[in-house]
PDB file of N, CA and C in Angstrom:
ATOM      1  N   UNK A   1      90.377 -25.447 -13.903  1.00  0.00           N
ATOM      2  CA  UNK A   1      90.759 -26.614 -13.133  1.00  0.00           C
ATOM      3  C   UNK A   1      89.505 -27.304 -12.624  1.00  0.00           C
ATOM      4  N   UNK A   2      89.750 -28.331 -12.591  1.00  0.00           N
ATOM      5  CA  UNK A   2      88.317 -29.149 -12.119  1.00  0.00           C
ATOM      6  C   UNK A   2      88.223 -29.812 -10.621  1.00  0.00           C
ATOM      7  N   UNK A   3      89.147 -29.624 -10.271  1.00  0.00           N
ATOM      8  CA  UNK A   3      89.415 -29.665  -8.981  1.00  0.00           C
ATOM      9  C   UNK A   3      89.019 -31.155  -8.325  1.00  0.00           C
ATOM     10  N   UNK A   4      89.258 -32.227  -9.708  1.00  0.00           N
ATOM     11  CA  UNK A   4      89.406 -33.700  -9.377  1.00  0.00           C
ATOM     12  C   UNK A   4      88.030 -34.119  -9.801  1.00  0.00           C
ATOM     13  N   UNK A   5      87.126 -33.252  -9.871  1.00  0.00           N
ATOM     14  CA  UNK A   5      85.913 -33.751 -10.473  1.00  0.00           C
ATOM     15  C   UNK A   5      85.790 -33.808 -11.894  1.00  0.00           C
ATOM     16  N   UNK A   6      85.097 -34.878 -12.581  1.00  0.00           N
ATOM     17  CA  UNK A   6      84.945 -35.106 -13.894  1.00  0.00           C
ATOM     18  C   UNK A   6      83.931 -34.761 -14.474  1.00  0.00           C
ATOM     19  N   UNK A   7      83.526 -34.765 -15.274  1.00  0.00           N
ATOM     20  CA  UNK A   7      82.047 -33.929 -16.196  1.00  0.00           C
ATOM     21  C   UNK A   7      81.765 -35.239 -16.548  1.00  0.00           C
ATOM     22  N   UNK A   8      80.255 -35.789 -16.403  1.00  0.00           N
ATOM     23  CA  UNK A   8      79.747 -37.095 -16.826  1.00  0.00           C
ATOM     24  C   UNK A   8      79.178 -36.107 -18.147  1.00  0.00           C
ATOM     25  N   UNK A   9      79.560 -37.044 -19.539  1.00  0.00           N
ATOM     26  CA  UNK A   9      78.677 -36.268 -20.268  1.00  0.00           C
ATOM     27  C   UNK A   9      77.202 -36.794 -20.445  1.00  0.00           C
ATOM     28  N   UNK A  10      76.378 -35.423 -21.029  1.00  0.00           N
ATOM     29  CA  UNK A  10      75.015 -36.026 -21.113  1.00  0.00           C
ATOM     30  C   UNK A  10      74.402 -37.266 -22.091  1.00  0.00           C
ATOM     31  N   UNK A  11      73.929 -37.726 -21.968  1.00  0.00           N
ATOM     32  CA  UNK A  11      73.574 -38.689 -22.645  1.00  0.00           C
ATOM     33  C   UNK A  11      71.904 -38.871 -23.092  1.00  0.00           C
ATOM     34  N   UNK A  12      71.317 -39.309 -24.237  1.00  0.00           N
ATOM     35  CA  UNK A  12      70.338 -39.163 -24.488  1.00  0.00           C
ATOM     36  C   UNK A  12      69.758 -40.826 -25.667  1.00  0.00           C
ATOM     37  N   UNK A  13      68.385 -41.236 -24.674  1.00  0.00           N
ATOM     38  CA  UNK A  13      67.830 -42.462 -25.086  1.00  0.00           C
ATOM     39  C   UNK A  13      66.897 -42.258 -26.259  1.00  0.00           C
ATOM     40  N   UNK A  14      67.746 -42.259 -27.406  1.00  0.00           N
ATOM     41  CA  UNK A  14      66.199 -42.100 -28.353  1.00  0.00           C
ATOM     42  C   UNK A  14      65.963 -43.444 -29.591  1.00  0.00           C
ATOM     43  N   UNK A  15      65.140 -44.809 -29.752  1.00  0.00           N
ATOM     44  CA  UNK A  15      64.614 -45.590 -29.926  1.00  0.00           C
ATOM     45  C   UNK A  15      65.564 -46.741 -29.729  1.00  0.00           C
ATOM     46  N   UNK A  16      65.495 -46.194 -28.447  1.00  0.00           N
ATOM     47  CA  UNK A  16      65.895 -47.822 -27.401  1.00  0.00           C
ATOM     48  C   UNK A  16      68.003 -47.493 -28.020  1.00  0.00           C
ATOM     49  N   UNK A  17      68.574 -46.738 -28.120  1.00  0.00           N
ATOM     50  CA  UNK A  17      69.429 -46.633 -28.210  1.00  0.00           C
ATOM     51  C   UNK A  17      70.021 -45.370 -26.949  1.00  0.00           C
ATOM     52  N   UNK A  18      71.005 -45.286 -26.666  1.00  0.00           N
ATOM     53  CA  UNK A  18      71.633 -44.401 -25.657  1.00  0.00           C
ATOM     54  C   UNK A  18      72.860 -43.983 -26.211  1.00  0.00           C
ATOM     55  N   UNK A  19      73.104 -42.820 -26.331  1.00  0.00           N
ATOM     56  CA  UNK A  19      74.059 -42.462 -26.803  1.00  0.00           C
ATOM     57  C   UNK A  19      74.706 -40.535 -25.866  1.00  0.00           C
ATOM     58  N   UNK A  20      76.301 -40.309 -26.346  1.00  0.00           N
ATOM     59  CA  UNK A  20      75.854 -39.048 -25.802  1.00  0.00           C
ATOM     60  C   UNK A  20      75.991 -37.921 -26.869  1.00  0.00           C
ATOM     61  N   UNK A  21      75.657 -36.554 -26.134  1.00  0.00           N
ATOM     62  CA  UNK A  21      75.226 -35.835 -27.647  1.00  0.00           C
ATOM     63  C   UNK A  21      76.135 -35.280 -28.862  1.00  0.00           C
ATOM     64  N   UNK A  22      77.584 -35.522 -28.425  1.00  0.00           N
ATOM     65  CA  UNK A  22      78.633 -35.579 -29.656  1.00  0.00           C
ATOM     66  C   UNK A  22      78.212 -36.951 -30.357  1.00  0.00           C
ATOM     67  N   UNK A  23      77.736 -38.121 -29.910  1.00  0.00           N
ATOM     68  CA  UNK A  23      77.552 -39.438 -30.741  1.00  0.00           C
ATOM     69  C   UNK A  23      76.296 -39.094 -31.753  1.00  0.00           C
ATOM     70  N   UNK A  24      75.198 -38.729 -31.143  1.00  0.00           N
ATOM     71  CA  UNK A  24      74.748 -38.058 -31.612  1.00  0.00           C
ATOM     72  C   UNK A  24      74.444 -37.388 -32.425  1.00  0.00           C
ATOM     73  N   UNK A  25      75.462 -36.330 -32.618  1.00  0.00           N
ATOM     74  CA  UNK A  25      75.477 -35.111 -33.470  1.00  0.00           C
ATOM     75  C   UNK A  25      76.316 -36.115 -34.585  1.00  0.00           C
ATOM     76  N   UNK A  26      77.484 -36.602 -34.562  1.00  0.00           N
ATOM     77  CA  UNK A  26      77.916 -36.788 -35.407  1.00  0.00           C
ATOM     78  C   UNK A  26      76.794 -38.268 -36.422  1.00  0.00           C
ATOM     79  N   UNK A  27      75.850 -38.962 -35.639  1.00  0.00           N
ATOM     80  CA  UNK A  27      75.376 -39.701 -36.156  1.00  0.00           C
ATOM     81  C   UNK A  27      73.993 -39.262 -36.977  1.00  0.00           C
ATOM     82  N   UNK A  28      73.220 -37.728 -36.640  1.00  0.00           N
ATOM     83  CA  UNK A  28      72.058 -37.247 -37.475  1.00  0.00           C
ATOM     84  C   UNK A  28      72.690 -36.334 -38.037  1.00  0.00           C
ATOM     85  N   UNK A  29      74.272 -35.210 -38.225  1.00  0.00           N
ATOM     86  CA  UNK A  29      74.337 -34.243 -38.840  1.00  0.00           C
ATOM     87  C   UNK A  29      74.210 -33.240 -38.257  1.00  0.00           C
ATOM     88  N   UNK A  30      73.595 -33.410 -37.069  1.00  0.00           N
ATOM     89  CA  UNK A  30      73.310 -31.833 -36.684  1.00  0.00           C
ATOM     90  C   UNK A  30      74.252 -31.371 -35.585  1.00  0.00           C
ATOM     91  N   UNK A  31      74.724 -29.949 -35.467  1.00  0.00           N
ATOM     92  CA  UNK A  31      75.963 -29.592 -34.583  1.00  0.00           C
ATOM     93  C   UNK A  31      75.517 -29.905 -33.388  1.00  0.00           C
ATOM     94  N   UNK A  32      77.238 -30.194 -32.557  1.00  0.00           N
ATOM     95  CA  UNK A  32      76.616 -30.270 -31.123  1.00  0.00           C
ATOM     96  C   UNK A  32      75.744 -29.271 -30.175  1.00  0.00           C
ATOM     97  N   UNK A  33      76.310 -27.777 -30.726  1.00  0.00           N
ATOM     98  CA  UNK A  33      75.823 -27.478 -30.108  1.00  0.00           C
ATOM     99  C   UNK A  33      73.933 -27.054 -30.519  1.00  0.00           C
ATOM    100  N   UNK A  34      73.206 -27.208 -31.370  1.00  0.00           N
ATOM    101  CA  UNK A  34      72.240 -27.844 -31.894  1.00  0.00           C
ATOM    102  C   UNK A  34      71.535 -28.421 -30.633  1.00  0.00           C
ATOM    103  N   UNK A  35      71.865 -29.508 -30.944  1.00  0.00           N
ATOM    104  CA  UNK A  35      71.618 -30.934 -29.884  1.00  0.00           C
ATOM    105  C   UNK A  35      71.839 -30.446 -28.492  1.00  0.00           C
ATOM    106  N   UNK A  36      72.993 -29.717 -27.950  1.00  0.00           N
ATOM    107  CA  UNK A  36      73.074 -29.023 -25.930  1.00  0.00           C
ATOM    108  C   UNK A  36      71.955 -28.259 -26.038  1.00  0.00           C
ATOM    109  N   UNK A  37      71.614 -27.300 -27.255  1.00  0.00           N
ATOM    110  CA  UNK A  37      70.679 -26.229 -27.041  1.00  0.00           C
ATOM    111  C   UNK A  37      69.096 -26.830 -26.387  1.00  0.00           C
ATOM    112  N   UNK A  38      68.686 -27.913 -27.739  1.00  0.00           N
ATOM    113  CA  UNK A  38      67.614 -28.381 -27.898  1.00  0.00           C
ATOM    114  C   UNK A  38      67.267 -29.122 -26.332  1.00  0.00           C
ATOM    115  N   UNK A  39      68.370 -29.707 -25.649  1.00  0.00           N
ATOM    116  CA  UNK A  39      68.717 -30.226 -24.570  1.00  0.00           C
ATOM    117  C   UNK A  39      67.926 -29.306 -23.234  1.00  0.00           C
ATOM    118  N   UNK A  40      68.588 -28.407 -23.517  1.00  0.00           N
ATOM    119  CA  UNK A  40      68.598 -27.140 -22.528  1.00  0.00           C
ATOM    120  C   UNK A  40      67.314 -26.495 -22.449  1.00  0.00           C
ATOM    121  N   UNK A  41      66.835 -26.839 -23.431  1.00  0.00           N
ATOM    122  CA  UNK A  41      65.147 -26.269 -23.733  1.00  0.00           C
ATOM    123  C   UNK A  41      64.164 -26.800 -23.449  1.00  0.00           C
ATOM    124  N   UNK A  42      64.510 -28.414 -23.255  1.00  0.00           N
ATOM    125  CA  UNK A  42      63.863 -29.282 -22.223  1.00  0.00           C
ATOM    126  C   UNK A  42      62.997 -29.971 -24.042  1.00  0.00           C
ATOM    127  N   UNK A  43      63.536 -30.048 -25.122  1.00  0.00           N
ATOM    128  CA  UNK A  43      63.154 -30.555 -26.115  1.00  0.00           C
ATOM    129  C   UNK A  43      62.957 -32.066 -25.523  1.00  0.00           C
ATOM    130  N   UNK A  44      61.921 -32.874 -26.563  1.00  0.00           N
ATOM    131  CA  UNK A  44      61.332 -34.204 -26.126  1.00  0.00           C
ATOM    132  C   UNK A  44      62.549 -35.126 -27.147  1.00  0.00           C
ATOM    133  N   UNK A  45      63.397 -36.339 -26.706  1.00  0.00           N
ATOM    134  CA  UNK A  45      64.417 -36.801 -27.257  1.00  0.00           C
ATOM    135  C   UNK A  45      63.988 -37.173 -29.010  1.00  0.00           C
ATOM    136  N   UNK A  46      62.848 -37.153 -29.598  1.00  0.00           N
ATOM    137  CA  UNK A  46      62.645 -37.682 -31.036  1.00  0.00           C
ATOM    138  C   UNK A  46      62.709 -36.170 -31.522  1.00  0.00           C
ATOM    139  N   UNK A  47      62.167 -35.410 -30.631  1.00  0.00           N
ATOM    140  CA  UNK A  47      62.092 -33.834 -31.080  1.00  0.00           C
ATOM    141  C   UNK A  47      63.652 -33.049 -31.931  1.00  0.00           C
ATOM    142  N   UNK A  48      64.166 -33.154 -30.843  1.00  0.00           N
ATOM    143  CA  UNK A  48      65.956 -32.809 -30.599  1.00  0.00           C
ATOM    144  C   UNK A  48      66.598 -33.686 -31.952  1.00  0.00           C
ATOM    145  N   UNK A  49      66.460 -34.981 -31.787  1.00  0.00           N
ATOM    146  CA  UNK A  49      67.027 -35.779 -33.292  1.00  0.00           C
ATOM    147  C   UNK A  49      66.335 -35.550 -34.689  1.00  0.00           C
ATOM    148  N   UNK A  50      65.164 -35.285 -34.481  1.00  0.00           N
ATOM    149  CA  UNK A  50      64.301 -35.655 -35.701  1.00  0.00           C
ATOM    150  C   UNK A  50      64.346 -34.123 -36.428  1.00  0.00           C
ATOM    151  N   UNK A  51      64.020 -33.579 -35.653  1.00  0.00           N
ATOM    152  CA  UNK A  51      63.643 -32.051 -36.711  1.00  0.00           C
ATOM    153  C   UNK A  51      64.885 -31.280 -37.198  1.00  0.00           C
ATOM    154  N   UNK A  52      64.983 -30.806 -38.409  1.00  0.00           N
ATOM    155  CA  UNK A  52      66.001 -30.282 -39.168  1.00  0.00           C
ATOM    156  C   UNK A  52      66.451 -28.997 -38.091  1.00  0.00           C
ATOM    157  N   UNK A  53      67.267 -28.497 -38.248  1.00  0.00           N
ATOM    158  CA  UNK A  53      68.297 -27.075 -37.743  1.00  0.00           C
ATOM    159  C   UNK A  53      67.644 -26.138 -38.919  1.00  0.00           C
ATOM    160  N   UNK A  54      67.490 -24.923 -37.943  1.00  0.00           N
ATOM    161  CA  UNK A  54      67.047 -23.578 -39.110  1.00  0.00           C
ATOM    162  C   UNK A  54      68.494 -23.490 -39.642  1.00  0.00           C
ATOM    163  N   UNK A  55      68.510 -22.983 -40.922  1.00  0.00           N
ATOM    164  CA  UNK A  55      69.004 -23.036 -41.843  1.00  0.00           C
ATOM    165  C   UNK A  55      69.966 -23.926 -42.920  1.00  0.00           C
ATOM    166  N   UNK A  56      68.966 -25.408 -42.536  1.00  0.00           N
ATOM    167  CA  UNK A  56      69.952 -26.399 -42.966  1.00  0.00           C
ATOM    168  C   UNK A  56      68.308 -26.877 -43.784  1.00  0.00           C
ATOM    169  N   UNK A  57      67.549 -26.287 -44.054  1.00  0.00           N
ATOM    170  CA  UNK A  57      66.600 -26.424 -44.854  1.00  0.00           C
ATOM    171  C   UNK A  57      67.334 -26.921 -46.172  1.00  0.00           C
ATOM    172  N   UNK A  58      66.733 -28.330 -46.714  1.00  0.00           N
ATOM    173  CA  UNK A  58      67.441 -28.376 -48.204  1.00  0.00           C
ATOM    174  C   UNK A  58      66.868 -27.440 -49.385  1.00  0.00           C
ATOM    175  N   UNK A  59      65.369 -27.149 -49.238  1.00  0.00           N
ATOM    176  CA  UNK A  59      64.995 -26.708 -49.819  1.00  0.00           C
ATOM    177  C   UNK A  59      65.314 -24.851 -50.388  1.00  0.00           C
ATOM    178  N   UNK A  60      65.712 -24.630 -49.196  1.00  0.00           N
ATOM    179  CA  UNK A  60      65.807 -23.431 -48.691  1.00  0.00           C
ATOM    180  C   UNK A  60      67.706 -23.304 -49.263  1.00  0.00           C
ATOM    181  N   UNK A  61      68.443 -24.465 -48.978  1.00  0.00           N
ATOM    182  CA  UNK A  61      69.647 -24.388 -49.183  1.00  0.00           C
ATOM    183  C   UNK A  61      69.978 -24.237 -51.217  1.00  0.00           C
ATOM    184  N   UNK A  62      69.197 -25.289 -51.399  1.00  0.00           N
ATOM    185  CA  UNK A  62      69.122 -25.527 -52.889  1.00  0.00           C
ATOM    186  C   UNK A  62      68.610 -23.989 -53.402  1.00  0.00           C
ATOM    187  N   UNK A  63      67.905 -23.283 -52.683  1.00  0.00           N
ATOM    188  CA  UNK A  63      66.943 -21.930 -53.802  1.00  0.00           C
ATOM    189  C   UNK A  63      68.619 -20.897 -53.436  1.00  0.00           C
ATOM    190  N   UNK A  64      69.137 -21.047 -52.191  1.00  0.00           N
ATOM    191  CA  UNK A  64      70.213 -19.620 -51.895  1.00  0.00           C
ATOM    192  C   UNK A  64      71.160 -19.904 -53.371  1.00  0.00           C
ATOM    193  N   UNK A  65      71.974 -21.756 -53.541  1.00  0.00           N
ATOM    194  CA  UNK A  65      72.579 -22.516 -54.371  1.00  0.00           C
ATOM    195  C   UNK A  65      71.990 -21.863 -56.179  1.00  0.00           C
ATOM    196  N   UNK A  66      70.929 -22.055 -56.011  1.00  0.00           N
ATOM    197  CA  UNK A  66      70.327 -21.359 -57.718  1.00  0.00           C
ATOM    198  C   UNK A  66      70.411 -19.823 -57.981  1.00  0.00           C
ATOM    199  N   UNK A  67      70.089 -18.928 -56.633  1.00  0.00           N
ATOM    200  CA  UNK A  67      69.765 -17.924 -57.013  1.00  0.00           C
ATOM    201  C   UNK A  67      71.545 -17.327 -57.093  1.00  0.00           C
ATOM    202  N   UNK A  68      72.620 -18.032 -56.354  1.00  0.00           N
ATOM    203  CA  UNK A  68      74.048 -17.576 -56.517  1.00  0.00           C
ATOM    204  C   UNK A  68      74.351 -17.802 -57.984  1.00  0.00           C
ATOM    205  N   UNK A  69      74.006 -18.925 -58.268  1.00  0.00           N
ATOM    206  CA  UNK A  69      74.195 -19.487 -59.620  1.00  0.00           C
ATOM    207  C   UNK A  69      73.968 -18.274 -60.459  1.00  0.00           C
ATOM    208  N   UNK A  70      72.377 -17.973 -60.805  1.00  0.00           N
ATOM    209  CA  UNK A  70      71.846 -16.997 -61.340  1.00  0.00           C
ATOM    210  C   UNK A  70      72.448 -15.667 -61.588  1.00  0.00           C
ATOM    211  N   UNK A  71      72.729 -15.348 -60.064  1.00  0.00           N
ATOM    212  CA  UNK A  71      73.899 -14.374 -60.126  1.00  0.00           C
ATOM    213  C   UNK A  71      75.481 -14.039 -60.725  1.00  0.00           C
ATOM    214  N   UNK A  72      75.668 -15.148 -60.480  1.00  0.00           N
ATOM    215  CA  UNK A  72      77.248 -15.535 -61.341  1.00  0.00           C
ATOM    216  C   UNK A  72      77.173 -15.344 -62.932  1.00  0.00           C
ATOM    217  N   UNK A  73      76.012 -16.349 -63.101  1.00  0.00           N
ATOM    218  CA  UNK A  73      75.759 -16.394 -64.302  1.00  0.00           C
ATOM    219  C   UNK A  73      75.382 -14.470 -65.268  1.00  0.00           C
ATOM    220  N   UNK A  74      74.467 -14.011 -64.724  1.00  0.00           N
ATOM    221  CA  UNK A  74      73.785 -12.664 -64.790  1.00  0.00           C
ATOM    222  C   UNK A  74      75.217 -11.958 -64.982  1.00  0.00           C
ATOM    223  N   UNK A  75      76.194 -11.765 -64.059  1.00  0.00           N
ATOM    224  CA  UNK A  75      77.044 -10.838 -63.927  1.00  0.00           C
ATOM    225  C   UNK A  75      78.553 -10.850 -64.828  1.00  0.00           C
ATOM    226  N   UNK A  76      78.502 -12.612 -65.147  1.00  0.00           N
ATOM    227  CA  UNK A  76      79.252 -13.285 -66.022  1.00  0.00           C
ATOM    228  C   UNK A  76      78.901 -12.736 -67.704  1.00  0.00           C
ATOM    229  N   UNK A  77      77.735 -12.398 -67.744  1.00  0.00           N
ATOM    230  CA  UNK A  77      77.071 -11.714 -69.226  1.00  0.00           C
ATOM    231  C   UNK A  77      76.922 -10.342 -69.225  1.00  0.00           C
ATOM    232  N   UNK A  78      76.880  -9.734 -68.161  1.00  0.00           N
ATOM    233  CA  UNK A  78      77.418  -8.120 -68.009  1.00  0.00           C
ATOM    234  C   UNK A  78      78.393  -7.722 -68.362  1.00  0.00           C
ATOM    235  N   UNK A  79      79.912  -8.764 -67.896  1.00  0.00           N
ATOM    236  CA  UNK A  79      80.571  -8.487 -68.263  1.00  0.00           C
ATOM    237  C   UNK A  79      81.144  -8.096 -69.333  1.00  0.00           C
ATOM    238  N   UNK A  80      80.632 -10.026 -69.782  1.00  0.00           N
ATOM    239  CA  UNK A  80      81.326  -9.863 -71.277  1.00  0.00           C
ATOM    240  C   UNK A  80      80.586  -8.465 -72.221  1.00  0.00           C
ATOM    241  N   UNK A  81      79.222  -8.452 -71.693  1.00  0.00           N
ATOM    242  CA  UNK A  81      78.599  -7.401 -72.939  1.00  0.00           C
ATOM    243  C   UNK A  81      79.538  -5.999 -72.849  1.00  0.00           C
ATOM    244  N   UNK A  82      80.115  -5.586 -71.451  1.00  0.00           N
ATOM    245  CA  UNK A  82      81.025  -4.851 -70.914  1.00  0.00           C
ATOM    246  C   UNK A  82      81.807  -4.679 -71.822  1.00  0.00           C
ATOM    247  N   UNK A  83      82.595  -5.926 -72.135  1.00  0.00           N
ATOM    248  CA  UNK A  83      83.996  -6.249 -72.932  1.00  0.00           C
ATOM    249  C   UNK A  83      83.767  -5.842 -74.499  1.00  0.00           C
ATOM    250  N   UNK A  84      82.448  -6.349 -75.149  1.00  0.00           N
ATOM    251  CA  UNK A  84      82.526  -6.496 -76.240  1.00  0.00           C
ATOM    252  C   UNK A  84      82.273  -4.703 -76.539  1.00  0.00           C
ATOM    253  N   UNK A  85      81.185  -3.880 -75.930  1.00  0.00           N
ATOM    254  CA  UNK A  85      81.613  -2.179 -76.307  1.00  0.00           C
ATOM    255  C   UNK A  85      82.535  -1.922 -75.492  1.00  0.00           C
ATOM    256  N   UNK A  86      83.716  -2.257 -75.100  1.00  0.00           N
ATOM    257  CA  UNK A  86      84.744  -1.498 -74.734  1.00  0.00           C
ATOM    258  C   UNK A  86      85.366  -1.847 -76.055  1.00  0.00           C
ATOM    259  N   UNK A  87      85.536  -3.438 -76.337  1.00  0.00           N
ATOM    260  CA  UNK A  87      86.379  -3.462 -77.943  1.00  0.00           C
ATOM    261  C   UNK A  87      85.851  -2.560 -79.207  1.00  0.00           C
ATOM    262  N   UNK A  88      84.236  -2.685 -79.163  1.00  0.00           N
ATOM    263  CA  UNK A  88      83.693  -2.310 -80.639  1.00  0.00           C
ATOM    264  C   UNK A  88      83.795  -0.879 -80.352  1.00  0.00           C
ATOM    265  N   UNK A  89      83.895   0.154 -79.486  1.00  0.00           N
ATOM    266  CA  UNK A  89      84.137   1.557 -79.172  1.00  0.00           C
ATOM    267  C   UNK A  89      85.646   2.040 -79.540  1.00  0.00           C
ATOM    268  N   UNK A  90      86.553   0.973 -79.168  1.00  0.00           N
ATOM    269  CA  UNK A  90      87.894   0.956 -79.291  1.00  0.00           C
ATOM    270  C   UNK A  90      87.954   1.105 -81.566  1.00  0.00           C
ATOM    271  N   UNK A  91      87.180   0.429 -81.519  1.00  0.00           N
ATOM    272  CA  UNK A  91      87.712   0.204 -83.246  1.00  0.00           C
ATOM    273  C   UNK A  91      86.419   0.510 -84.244  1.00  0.00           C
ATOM    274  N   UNK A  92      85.414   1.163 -83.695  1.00  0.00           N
ATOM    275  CA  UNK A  92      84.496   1.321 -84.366  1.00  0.00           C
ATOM    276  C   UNK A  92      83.632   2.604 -83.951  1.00  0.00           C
ATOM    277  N   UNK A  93      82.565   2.645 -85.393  1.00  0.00           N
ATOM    278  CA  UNK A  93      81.966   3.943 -84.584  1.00  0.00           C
ATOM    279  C   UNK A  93      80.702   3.526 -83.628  1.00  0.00           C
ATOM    280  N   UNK A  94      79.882   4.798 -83.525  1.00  0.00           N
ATOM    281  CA  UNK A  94      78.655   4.517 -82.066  1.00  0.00           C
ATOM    282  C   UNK A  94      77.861   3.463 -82.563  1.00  0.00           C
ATOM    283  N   UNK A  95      77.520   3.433 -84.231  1.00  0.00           N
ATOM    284  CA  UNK A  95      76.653   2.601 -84.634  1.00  0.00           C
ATOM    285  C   UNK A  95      77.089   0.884 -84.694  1.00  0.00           C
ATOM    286  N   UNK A  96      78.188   0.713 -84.541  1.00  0.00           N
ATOM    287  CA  UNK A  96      79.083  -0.522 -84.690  1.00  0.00           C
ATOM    288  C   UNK A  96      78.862  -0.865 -83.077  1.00  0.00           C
ATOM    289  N   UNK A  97      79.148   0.172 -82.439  1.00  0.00           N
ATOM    290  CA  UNK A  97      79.153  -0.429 -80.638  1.00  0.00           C
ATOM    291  C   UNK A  97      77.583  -1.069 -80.140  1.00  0.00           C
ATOM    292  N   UNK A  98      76.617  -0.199 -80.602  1.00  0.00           N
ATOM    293  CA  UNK A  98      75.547  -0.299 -80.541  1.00  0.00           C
ATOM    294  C   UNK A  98      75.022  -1.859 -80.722  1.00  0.00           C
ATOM    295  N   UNK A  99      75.167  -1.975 -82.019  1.00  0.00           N
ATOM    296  CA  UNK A  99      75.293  -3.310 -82.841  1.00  0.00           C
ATOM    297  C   UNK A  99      75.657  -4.701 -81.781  1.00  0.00           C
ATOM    298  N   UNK A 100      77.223  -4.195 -82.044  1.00  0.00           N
ATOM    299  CA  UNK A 100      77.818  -5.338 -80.957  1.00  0.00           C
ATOM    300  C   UNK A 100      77.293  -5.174 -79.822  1.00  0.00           C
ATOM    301  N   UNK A 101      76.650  -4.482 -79.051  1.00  0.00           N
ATOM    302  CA  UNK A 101      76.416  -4.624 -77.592  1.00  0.00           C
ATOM    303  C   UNK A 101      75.006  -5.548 -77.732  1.00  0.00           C
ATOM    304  N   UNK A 102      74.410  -5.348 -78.805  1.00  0.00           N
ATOM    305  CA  UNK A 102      72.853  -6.022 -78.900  1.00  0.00           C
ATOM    306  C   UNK A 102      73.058  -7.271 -79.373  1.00  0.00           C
ATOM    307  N   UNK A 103      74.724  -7.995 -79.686  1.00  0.00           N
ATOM    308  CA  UNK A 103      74.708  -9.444 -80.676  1.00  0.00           C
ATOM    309  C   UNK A 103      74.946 -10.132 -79.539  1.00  0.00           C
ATOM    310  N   UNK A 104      75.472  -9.679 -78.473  1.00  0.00           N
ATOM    311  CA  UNK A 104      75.472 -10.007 -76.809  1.00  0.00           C
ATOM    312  C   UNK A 104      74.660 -10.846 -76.461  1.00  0.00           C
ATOM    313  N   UNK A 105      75.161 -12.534 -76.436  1.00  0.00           N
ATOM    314  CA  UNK A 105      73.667 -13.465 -75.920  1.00  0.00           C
ATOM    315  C   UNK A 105      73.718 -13.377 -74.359  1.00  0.00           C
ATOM    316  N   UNK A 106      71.664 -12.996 -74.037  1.00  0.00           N
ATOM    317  CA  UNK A 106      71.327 -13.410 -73.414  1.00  0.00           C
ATOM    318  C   UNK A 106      71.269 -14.170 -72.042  1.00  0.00           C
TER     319      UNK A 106
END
């Protein structure tokens, strides 16, 4: 209960604009609470807007994005090589499985 009092929210002036820090957040991307933290830390107002959030690195986002890829991909060709000596074992002898497990691309 607020007991009739209202919460002014905070508000923050950064190049000649005023805004508050949900306007903010939703106008650079970065979460609100991001922006209260940076606030709270006594960050300088270009500081708080301008610099990226740890782990919203693109660079950093793009390498996690490749190396999943990689993985999918990697485990996607395990499989199948999986599949193909479970079939060539099923209907052939060791030297036939052998074979097929090595015609397995790459």
């Amino acid at each position: 209960m607020t007991d009739g009092i209202l919460h002014k929210p905070k508000r923050i002036v950064f190049n000649g604009k005023t805004q508050t820090l949900r306007e903010w957040a939703t106008e650079t991307g970065l979460s609100l609470s991001c922006i209260s933290s940076r606030v709270g830390y006594g960050w300088a107002p270009h500081e708080i807007l301008t610099r990226p959030a740890l782990g919203k690195n693109p660079i950093a986002t793009k390498n996690k994005r490749r190396i999943a890829t990689d993985l999918a991909e990697e485990n996607k060709r395990l499989r199948d090589a999986l599949f193909t000596i479970k079939i060539a074992s099923a209907c052939s002898s060791s030297r036939d499985v052998a074979r097929a497990a090595l015609q397995v691309k790459p």
